[in-house]
Structures are given as C-alpha cells and as structure tokens.
N, C-alpha and C. Protein backbone atom coordinates (compact mmCIF):
# COMPACT_ATOMS: atom_id res chain seq x y z
N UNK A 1 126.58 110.19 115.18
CA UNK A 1 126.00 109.33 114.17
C UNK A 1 125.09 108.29 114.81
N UNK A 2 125.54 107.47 115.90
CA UNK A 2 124.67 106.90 116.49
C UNK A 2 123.43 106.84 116.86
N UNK A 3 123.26 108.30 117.31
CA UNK A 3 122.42 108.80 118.24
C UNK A 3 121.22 109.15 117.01
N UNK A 4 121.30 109.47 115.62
CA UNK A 4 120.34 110.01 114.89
C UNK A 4 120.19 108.65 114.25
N UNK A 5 120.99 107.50 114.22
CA UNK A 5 120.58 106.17 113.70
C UNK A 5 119.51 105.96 114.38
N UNK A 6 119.52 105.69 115.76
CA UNK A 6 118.45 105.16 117.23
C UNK A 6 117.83 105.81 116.91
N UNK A 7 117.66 107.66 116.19
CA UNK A 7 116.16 108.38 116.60
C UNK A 7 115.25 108.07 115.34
N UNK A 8 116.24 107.38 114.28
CA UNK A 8 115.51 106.94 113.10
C UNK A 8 115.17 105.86 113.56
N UNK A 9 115.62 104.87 114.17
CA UNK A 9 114.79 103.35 114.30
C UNK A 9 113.56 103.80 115.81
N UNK A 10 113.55 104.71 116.33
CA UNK A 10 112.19 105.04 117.52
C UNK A 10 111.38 105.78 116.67
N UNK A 11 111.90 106.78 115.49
CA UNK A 11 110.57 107.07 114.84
C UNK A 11 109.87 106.14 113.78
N UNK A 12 110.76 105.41 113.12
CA UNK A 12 109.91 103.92 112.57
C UNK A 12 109.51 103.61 113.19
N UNK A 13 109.51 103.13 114.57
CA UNK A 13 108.46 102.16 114.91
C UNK A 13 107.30 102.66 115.58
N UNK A 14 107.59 104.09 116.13
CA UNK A 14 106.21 104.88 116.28
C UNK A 14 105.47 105.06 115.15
N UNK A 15 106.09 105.25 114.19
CA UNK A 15 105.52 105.00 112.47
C UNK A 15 104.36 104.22 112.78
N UNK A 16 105.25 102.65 112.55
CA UNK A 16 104.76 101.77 112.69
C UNK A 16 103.41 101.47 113.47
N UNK A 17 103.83 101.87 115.08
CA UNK A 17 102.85 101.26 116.18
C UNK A 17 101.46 102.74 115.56
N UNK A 18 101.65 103.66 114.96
CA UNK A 18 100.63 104.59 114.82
C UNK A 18 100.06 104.11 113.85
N UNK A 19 100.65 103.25 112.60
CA UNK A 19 99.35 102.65 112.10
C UNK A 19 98.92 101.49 112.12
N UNK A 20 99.24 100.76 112.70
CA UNK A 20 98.58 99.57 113.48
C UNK A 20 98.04 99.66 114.53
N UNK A 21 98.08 100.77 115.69
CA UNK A 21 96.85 100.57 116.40
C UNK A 21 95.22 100.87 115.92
N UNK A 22 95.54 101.98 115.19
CA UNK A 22 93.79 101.51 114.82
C UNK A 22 93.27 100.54 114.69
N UNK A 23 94.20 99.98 113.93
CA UNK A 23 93.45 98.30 113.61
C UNK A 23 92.96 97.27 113.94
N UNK A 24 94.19 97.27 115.75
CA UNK A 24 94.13 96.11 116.64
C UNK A 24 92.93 96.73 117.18
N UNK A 25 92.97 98.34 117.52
CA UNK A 25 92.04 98.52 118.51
C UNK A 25 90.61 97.88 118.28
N UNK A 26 90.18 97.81 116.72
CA UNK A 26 89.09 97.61 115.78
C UNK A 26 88.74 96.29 115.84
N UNK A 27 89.99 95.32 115.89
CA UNK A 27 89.41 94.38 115.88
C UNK A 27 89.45 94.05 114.55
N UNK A 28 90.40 92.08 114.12
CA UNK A 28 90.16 92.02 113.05
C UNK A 28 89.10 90.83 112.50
N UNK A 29 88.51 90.81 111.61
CA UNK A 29 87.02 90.14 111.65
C UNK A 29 87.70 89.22 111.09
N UNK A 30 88.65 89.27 109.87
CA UNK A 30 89.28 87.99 109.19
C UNK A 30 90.71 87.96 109.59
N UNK A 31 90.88 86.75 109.03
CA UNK A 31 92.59 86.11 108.81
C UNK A 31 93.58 87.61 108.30
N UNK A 32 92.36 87.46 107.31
CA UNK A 32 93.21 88.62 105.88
C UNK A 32 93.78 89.86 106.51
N UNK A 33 92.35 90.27 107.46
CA UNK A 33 92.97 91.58 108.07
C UNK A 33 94.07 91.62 108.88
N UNK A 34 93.63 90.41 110.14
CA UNK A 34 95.07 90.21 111.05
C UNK A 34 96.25 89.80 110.39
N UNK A 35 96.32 89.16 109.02
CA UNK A 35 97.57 89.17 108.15
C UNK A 35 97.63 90.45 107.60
N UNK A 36 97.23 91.22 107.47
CA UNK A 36 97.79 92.80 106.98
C UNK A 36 98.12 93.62 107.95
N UNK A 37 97.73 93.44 109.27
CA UNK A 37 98.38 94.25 110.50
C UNK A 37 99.59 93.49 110.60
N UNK A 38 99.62 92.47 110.70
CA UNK A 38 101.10 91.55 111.35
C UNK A 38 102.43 91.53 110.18
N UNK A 39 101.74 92.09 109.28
CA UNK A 39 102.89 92.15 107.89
C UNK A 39 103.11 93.51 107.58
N UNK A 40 102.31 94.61 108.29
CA UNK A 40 102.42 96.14 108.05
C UNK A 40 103.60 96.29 109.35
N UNK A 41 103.51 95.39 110.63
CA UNK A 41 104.88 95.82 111.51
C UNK A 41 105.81 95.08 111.39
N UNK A 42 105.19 93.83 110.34
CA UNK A 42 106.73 93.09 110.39
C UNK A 42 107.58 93.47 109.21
N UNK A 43 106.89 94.36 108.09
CA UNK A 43 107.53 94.60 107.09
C UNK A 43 108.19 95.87 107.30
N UNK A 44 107.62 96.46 107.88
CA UNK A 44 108.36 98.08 108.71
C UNK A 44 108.95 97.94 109.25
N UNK A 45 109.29 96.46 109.85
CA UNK A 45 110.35 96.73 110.97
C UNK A 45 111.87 96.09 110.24
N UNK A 46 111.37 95.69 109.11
CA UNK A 46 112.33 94.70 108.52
C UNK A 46 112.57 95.75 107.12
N UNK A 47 111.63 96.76 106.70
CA UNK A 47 112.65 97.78 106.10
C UNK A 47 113.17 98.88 107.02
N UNK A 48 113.17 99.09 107.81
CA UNK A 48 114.18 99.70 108.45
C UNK A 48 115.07 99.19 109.10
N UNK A 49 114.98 98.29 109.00
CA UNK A 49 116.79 97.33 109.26
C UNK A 49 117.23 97.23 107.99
N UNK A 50 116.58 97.51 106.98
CA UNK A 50 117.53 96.99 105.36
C UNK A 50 117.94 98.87 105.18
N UNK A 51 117.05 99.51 105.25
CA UNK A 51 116.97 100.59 104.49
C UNK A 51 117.45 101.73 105.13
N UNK A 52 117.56 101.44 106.80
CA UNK A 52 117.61 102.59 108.32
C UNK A 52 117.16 103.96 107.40
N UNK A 53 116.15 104.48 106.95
CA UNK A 53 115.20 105.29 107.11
C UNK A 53 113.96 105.46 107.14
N UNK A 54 113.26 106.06 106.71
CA UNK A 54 111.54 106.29 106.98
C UNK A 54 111.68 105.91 105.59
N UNK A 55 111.73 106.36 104.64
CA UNK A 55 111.23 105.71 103.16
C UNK A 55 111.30 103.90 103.16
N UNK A 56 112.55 103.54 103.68
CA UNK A 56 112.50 101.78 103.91
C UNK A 56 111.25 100.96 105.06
N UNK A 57 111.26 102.11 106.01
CA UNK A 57 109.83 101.59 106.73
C UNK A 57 108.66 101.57 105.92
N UNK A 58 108.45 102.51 105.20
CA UNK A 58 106.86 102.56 104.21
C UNK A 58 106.90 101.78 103.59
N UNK A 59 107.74 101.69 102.82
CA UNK A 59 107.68 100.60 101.74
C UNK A 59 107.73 99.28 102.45
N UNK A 60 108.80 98.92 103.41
CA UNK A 60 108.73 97.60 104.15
C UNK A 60 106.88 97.33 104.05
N UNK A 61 106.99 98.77 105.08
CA UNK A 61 105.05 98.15 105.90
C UNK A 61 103.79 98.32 104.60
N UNK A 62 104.13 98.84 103.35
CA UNK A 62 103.29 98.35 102.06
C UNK A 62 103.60 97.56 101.71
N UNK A 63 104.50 96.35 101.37
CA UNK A 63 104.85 95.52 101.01
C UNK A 63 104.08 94.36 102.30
N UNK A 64 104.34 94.61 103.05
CA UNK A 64 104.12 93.04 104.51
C UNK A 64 102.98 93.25 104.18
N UNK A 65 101.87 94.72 104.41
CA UNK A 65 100.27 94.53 104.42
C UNK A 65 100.16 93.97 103.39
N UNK A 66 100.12 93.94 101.86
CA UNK A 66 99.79 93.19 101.27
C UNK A 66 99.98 91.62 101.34
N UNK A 67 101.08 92.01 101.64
CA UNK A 67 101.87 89.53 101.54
C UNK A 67 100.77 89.30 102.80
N UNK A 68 100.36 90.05 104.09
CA UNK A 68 100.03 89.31 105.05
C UNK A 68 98.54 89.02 104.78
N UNK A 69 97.94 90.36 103.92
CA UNK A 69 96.59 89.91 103.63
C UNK A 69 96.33 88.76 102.71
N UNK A 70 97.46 88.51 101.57
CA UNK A 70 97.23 87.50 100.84
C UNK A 70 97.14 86.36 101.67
N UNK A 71 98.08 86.09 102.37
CA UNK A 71 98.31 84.93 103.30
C UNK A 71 97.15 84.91 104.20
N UNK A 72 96.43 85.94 105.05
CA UNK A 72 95.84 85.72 105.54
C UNK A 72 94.24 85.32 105.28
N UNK A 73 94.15 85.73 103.56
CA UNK A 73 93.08 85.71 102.67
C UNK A 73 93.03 84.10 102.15
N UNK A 74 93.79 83.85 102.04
CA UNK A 74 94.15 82.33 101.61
C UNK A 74 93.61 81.62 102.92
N UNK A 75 94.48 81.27 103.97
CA UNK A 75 94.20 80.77 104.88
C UNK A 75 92.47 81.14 105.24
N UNK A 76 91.32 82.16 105.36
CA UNK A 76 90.16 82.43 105.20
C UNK A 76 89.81 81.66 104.64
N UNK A 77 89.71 81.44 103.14
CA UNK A 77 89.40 80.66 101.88
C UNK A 77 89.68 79.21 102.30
N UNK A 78 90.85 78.78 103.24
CA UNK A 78 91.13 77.31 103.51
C UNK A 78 89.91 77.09 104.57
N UNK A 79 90.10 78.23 105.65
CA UNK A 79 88.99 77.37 106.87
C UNK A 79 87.94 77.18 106.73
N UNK A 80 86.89 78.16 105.23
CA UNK A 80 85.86 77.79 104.65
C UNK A 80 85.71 76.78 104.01
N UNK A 81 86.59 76.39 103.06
CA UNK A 81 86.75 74.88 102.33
C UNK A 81 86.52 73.57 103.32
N UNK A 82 87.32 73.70 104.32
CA UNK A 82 87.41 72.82 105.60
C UNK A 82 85.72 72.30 105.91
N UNK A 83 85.45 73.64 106.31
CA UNK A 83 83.89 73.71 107.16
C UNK A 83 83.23 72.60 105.72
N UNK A 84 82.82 73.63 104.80
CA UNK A 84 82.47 73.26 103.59
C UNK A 84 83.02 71.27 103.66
N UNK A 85 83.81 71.32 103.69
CA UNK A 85 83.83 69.15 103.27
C UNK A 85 83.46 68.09 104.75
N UNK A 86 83.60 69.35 105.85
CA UNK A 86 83.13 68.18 107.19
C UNK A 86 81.61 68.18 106.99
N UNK A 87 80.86 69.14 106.35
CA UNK A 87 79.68 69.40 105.96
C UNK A 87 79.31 70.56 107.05
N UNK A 88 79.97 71.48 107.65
CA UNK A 88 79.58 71.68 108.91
C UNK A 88 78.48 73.36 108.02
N UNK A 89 77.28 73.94 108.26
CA UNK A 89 76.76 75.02 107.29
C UNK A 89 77.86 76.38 107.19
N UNK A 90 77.45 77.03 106.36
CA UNK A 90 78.19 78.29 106.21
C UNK A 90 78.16 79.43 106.93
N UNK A 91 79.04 80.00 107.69
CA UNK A 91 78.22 80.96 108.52
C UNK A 91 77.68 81.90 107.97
N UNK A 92 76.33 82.19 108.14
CA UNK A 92 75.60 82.95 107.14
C UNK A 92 74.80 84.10 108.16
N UNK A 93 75.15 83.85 109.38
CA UNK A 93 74.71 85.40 110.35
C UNK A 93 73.28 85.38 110.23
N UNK A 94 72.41 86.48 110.16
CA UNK A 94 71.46 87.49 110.22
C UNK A 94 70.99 87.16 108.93
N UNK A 95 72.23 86.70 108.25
CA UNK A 95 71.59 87.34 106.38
C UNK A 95 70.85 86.17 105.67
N UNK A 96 70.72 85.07 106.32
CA UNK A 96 70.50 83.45 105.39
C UNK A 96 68.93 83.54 105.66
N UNK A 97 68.23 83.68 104.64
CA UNK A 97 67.33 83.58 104.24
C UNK A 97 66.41 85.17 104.32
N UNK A 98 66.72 86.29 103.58
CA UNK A 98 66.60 87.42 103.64
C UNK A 98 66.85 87.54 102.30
N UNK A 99 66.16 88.76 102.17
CA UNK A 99 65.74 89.05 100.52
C UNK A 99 65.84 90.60 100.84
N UNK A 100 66.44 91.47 99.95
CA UNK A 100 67.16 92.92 99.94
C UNK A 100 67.12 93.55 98.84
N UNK A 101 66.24 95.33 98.84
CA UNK A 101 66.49 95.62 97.57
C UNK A 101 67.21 96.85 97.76
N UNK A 102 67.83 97.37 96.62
CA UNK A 102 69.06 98.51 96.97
C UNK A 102 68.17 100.06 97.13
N UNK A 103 68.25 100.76 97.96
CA UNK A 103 67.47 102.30 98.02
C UNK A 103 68.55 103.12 97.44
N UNK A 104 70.09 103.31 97.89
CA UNK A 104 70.42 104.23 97.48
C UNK A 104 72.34 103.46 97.10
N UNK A 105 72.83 104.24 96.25
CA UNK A 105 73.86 103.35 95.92
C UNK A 105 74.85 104.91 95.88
N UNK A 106 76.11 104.97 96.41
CA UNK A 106 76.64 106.49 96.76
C UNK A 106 78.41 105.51 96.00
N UNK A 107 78.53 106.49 95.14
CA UNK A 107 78.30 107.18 94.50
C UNK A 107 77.45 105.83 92.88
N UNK A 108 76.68 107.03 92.74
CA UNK A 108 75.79 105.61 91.40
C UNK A 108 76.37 105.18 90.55
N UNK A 109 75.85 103.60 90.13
CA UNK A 109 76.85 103.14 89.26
C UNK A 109 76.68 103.51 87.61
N UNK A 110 77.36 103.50 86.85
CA UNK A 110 77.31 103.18 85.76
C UNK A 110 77.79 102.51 84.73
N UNK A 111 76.29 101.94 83.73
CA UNK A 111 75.51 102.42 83.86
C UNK A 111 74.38 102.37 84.49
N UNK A 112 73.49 103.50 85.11
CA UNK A 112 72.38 103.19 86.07
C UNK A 112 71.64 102.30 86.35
N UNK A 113 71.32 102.04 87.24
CA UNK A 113 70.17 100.35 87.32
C UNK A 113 69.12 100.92 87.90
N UNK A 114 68.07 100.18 87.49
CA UNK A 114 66.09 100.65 88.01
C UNK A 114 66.11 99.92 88.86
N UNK A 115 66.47 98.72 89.42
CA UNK A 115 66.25 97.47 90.06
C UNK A 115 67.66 97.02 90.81
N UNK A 116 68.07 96.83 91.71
CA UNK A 116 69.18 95.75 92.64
C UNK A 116 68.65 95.20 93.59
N UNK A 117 68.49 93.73 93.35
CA UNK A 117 68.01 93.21 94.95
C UNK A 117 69.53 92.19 94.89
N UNK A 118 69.14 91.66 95.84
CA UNK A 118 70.42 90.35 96.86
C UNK A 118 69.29 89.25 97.86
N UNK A 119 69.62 88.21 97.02
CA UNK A 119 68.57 87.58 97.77
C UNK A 119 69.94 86.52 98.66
N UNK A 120 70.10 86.42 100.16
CA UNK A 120 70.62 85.09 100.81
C UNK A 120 70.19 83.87 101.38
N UNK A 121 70.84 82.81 100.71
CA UNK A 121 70.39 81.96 100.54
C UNK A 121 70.65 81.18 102.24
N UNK A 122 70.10 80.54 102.90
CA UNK A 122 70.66 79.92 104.40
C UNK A 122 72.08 78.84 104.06
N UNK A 123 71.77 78.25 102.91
CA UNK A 123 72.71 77.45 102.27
C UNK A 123 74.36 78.13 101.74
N UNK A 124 74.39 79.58 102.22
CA UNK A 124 75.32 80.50 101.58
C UNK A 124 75.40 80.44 100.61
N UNK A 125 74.67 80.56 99.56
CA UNK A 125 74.49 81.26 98.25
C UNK A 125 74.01 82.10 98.62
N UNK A 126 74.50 83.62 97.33
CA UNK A 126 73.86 84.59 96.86
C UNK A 126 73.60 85.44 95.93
N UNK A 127 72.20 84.96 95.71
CA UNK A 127 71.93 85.42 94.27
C UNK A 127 71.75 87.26 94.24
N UNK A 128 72.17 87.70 93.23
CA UNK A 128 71.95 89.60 93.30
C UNK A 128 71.45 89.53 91.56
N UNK A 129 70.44 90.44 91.35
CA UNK A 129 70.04 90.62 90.17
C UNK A 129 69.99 92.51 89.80
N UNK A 130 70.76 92.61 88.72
CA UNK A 130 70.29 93.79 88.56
C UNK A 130 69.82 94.29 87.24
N UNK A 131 68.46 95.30 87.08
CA UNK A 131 68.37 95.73 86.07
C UNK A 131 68.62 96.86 85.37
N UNK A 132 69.39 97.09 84.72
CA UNK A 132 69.79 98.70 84.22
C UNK A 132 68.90 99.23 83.52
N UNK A 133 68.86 101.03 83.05
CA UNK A 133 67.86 101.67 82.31
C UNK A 133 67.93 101.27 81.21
N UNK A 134 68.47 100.26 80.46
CA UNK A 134 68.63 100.18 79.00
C UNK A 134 67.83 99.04 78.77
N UNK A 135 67.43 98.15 80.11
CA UNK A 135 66.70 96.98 80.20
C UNK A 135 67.26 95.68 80.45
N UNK A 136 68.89 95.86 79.83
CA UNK A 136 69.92 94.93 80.30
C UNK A 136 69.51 94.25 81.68
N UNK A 137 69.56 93.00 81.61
CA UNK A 137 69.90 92.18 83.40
C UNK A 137 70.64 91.12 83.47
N UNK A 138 71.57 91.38 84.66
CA UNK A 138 72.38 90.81 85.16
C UNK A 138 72.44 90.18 86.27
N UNK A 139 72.67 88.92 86.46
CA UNK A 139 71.87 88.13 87.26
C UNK A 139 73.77 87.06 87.79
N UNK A 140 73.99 86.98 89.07
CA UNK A 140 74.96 86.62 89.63
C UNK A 140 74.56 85.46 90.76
N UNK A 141 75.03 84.49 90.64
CA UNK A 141 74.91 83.23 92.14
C UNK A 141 76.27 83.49 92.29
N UNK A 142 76.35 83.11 93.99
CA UNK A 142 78.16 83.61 94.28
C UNK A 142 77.56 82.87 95.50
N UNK A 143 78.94 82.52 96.39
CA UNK A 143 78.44 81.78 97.72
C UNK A 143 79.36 83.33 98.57
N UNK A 144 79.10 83.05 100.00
CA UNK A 144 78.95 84.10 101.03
C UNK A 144 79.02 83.29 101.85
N UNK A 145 80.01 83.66 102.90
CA UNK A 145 79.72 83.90 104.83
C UNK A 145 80.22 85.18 105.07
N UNK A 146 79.59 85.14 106.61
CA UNK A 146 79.79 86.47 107.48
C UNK A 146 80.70 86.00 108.63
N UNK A 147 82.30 86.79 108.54
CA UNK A 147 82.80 86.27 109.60
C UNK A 147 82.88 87.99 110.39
N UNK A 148 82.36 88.28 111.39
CA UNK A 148 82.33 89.89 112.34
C UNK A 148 81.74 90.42 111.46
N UNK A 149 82.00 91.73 111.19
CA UNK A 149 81.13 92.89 110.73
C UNK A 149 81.76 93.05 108.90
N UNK A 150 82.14 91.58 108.84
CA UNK A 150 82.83 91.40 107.21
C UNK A 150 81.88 90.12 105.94
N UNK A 151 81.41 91.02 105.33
CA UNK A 151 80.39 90.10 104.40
C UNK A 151 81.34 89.53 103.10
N UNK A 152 81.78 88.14 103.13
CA UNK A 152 82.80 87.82 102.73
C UNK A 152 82.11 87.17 101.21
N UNK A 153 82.66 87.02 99.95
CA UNK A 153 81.33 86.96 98.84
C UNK A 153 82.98 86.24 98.01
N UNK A 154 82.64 85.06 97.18
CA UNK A 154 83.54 84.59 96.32
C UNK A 154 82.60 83.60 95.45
N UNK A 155 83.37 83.57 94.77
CA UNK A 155 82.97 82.64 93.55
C UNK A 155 84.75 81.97 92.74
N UNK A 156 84.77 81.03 91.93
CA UNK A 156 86.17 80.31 91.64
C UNK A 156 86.70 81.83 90.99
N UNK A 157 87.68 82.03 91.16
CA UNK A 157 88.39 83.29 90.23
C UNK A 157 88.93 84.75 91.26
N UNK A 158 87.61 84.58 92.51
CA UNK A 158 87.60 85.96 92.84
C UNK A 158 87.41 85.69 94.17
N UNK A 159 87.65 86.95 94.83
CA UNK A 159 87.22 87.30 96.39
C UNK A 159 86.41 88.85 96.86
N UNK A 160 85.89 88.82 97.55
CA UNK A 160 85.14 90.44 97.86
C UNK A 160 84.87 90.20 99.72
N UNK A 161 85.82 91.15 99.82
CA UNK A 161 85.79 91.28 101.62
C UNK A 161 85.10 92.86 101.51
N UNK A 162 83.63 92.59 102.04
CA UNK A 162 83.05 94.25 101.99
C UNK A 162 82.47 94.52 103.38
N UNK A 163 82.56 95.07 104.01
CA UNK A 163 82.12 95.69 105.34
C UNK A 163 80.70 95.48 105.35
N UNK A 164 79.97 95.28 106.35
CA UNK A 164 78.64 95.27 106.55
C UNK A 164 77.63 95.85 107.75
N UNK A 165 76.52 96.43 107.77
CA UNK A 165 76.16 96.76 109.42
C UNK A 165 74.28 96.44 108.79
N UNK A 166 74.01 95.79 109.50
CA UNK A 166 72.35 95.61 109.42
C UNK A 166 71.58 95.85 110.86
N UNK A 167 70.62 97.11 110.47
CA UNK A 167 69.86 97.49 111.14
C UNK A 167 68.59 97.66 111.16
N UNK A 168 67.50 97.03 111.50
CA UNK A 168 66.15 97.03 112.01
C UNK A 168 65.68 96.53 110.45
N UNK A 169 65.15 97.03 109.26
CA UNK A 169 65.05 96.54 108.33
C UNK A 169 65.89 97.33 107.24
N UNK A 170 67.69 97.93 107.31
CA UNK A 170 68.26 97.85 106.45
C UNK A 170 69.14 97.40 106.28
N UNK A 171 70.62 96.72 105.27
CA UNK A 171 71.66 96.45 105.07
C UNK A 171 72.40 97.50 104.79
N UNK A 172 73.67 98.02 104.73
CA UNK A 172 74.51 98.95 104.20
C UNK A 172 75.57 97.92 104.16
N UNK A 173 76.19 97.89 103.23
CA UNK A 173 77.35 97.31 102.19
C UNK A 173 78.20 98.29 101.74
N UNK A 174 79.58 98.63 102.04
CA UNK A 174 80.26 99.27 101.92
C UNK A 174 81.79 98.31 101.06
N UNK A 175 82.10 98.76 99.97
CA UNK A 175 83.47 97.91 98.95
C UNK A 175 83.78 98.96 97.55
N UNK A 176 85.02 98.97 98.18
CA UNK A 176 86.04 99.84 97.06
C UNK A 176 85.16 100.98 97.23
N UNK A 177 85.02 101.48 97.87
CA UNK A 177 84.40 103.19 98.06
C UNK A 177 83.04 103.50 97.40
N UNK A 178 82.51 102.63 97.71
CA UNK A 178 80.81 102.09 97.26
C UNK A 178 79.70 101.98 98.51
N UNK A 179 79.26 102.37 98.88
CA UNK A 179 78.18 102.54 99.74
C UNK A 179 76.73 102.03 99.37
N UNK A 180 76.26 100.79 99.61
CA UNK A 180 74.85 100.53 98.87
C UNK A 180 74.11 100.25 100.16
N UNK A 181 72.96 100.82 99.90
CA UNK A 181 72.09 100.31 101.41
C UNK A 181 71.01 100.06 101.01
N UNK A 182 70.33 98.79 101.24
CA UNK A 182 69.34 98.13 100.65
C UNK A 182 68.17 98.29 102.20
N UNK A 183 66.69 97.73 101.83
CA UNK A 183 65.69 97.53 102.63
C UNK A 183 65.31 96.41 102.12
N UNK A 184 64.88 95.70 103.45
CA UNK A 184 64.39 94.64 103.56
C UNK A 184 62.84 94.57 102.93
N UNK A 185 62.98 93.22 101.94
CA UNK A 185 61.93 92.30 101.14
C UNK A 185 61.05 91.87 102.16
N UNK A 186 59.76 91.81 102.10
CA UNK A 186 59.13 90.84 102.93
C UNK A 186 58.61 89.24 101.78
C-alpha cells in the first residue's frame, strides 16, 4: 500500500513540474502569470495531499491557476495605480504614439467590420474605432501598458491581458483565440 501511495505522490508532481515548466521556461511578463504558475504547483501539490490521487492534483492545480492569476492580476492593477499617483508615465513600449489599422483578423468577427484602427496614445490611452458593413461605429478610449511581450488594456469594470509581437511595420495581437494583425499608419 505504501509503495503505490509514494508512486501516486512522484506522479503528481511530475504532473505538476510538466506543466509548469513551460511556463517558467517562457518567462512570465506579469504578476498574473507568475501567480498562475505558483498556484498551478501549489494547488497540485495541496490536492494531492487532500485527495492522494491524480484527479485531486488537477483539480488542486485548476483551482491555484486561477486564485494565483487573480491575485497576481490584482497586484498588476495595484503597481499600475502606484506608478499612475507618483505621476511616474505609463509604460507604453514601442506602441505610444503609433497609429494601426487591422489587415487581417483570424478567425473574422461578427458582425464584419470595413475599418479597425488602434490609435496609442504616449499618455497610455487607447483609442480603437471600428466600422462594421452595416455602417454601425464603435469607438472605445481604454488606457494600456506593455509589461514583456503582454499588451495589458483596462478600463473601470474590466481587464484584457493579450499577447503582442511588433515587427518592422506590423502589430499582431493575439486574445481569447483571436489573431488581429494590423499595419502601421503613417
């Protein structure tokens, strides 16, 4: 009995260490993320001490990734507020003062738009306007920083952590399984 207890707590935590190394290896750009790695092994390791099987590790390590990203999403949101009242600017990368219109949007939205630009502001605002085929427009100010290769976008109510890579004159924006890649405005 012993002996298959121990081979259940060495295969949790190979569990474990197999899906958290991608992550560390990657590198985490925010709080949020390094709180969802540190709560995916601390929650795996803490359902398989409640649960001693593989079903109590999964669930442990879905349960921690979420609490750690909240926590770590929060704390994000605090060190911006911070910056924000010493007056210190927003980190705004590459993108503060750049103007972007969308070429291709995978998979397209609907309903369709003729028009998406994103204009960034150096001040971290960012305005995005879009026009759909029906003529409808929708027009958004939201503030933004860039902390690593993470284009971080909120407004009071909400948060949007979307991946980013800018090259020579394009953006690609990648969130919730959305792919938009814009070219640069002159």
């Amino acid at each position: 009995m012993r002996a298959s207890r121990y081979g259940t707590v060495s295969m949790a935590l190979l569990l474990a260490l197999a899906l958290a190394l991608p992550l560390a290896g990657a590198g985490c750009a925010t709080q949020g993320q390094t709180g969802a790695l540190g709560g995916a092994g601390l929650g795996a390791l803490i359902g398989q001490a409640i649960g001693h099987n593989t079903a109590g590790t999964l669930i442990g390590a879905g349960i921690g990734t979420g609490l750690g990203y909240i926590i770590g999403n929060e704390m994000d949101k605090a060190d911006a507020k911070k910056r924000q009242e010493r007056g210190a600017p927003p980190r705004t990368g590459l993108l503060g003062e750049t103007k972007w219109r969308a070429i291709q949007v995978t998979p397209p939205p609907t309903p369709p738009h003729t028009s998406y630009t994103l204009r960034f502001d150096k001040n971290g605002v960012l305005h995005s306007r879009e026009v759909f085929t029906d003529g409808t427009v929708q027009t958004d100010r939201e503030n933004y920083r860039v902390q690593g290769d993470m284009l971080i976008i909120n407004r009071p109510g909400y948060l949007v952590n979307a991946k980013y890579m800018m090259t020579n004159n394009t953006l690609t924006i990648w969130h919730d399984k959305v792919k938009t890649v814009f070219e640069l405005v002159n």
